[in-house]
Every structure is written in C-alpha cells, then in structure tokens.
Protein backbone atom coordinates (compact mmCIF):
# COMPACT_ATOMS: atom_id res chain seq x y z
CA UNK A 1 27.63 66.83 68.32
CA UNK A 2 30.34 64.03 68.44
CA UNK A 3 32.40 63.64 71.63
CA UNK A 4 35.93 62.49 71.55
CA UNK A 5 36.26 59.27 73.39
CA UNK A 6 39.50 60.71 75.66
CA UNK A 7 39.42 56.63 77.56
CA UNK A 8 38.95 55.23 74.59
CA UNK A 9 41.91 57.07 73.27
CA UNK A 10 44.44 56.89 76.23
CA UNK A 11 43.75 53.07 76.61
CA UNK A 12 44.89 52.82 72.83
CA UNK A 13 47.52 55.09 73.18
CA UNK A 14 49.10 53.11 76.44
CA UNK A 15 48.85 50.39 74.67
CA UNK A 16 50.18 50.89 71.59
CA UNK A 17 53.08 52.48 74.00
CA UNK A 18 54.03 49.31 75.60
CA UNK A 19 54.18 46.79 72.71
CA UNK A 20 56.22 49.32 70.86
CA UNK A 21 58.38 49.24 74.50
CA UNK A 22 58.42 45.29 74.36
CA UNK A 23 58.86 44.66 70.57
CA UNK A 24 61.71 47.49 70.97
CA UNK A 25 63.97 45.18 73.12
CA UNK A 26 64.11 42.74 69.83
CA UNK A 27 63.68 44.74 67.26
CA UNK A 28 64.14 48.40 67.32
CA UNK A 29 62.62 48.95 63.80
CA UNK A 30 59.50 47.13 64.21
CA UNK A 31 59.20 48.57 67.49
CA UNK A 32 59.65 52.40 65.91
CA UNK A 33 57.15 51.44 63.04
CA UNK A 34 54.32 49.63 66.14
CA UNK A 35 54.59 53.72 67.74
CA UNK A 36 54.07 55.49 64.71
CA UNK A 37 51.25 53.08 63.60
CA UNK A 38 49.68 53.69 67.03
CA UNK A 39 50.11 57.85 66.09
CA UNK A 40 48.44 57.18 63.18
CA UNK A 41 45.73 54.86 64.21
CA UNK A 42 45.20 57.93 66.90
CA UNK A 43 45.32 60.23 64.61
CA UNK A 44 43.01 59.06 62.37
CA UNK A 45 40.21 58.14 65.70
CA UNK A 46 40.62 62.14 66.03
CA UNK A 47 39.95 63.78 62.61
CA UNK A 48 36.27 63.44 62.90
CA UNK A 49 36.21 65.34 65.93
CA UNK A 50 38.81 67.82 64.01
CA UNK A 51 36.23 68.36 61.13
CA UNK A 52 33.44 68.92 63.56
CA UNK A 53 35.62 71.58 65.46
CA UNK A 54 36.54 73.61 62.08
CA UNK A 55 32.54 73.52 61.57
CA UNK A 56 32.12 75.10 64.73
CA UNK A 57 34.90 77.99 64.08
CA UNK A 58 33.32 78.13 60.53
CA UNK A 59 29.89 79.02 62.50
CA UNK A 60 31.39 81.17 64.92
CA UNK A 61 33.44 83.15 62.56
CA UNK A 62 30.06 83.81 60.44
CA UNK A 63 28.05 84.62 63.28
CA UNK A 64 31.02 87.18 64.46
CA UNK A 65 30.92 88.46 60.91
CA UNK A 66 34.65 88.28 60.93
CA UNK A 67 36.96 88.47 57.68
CA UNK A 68 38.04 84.92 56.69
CA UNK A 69 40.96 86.74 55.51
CA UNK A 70 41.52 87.54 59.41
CA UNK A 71 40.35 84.43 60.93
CA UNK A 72 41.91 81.54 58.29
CA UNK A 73 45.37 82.13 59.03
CA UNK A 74 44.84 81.25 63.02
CA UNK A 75 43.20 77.97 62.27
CA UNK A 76 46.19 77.26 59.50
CA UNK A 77 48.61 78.33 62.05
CA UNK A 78 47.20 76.13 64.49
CA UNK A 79 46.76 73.06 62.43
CA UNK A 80 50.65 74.16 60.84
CA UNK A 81 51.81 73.87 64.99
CA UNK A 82 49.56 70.86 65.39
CA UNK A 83 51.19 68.65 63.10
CA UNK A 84 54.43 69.87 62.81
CA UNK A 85 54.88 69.32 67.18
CA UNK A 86 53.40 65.82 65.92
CA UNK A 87 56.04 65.16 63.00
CA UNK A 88 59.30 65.88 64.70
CA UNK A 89 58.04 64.50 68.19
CA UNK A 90 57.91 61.01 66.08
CA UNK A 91 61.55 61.94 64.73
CA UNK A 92 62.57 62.46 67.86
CA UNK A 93 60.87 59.25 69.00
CA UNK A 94 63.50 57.53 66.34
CA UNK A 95 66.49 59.65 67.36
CA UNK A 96 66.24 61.71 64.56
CA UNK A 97 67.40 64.94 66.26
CA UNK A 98 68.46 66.95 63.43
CA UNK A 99 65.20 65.61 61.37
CA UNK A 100 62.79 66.59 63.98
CA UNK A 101 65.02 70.37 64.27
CA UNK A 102 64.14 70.69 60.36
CA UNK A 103 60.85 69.58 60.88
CA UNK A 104 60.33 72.36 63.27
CA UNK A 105 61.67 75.22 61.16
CA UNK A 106 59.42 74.25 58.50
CA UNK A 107 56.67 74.41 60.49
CA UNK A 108 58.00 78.14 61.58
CA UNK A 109 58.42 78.88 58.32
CA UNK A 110 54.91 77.82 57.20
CA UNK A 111 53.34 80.46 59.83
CA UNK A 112 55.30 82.95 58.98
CA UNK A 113 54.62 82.44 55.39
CA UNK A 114 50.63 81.53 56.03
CA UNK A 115 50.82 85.23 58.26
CA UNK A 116 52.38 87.67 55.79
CA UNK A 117 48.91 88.24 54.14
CA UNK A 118 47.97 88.89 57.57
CA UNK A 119 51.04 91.52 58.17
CA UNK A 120 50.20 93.04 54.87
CA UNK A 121 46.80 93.77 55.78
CA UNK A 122 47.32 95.61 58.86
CA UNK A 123 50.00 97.45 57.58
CA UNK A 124 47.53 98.97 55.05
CA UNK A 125 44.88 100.08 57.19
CA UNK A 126 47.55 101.61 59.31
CA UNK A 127 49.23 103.57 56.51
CA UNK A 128 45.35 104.42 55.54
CA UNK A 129 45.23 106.00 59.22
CA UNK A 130 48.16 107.92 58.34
C-alpha cells in the first residue's frame, strides 16, 4: 500500500506558494504560471495514490457485489467535483471570476449528465413496484 507523503506535499505546496507571492510583485504572469506549475507538480505527486484508491473502491465494490452501474457514477461524480473545485479555484487564482463561474457549471452539468443513467434506473424499478 502506498502512503501519500502529506509533509512532503505541504512543504512543496508552501513553497511553491511563496515564490509565486515574490515573483508576483514583478511579474504577475510568471508569478500566475510558478502557482499553477506548483498545482500541477502536486497534482501529478498525487495520482499514484489516486489510482491506488480507485483499486481499493474497485475491490470493495466487488466484494459488496454492487452494480457498477450503481457504484461508477459516485466515483465519476467525485472525480467530476474534484477537478472541477481544482480548475476554477486556479481561475479564480488569476481573477478569472466569470471563467472559474463557467468552470463550475460545467462541472454541475457533468454530474447531472454522468447521474441520469442513475435516475433512469431507479425510476424503473419503482414503476416495476407499481
């Protein structure tokens, strides 16, 4: 089992924060681009960990004998809020307001979307009640 290296992270992360903070006072741009490389460069130290917690949830949701067709949609919503709080907290990190907004109803949209299947299902076993 791999562990996620939360020091490790947080010392990159508060570092990363405060050359973006000093390179900001020159240059805005380069100082936007330093933050988002740092998001990346964490984002990228965390996917491992990410594909070792879907294996789990894969192994749990067999064990449980659970539809996939019940249990997918959760983990897509959840990756769907993951990285679309990520996306327009960066936009917002720029000032882009309005992008970050969009950004946000996308990601609202995607869930619905992703849970209609879902909705459909449901709504099928209760008209087979009826």
């Amino acid at each position: 089992m791999m562990s996620l290296d939360i020091v490790r992270i947080c010392a990159l992360a508060v570092v990363g924060a405060l050359c973006a903070v000093l390179v900001k006072d020159s240059n805005k741009e380069v100082g936007m681009v330093l933050g988002i490389a740092t998001c990346v460069i964490l984002l990228l130290t965390c996917l491992p960990v990410v594909e070792e917690i879907k294996n789990m949830l894969d192994e749990i949701t067999r064990m449980s004998e659970i539809s996939p067709v019940i249990i997918e949609p959760v983990f897509k919503t959840l990756g769907i809020a993951i990285i679309t709080k990520l996306a327009s907290e960066i936009c917002r990190d720029a000032k882009e307001n309005g992008i970050a907004t969009f950004v946000e109803l996308s990601g609202a949209l995607a869930v619905v979307l992703m849970s209609l299947p879902l909705l459909n299902m449901v709504l099928e076993m209760i008209g087979g009640l009826l």
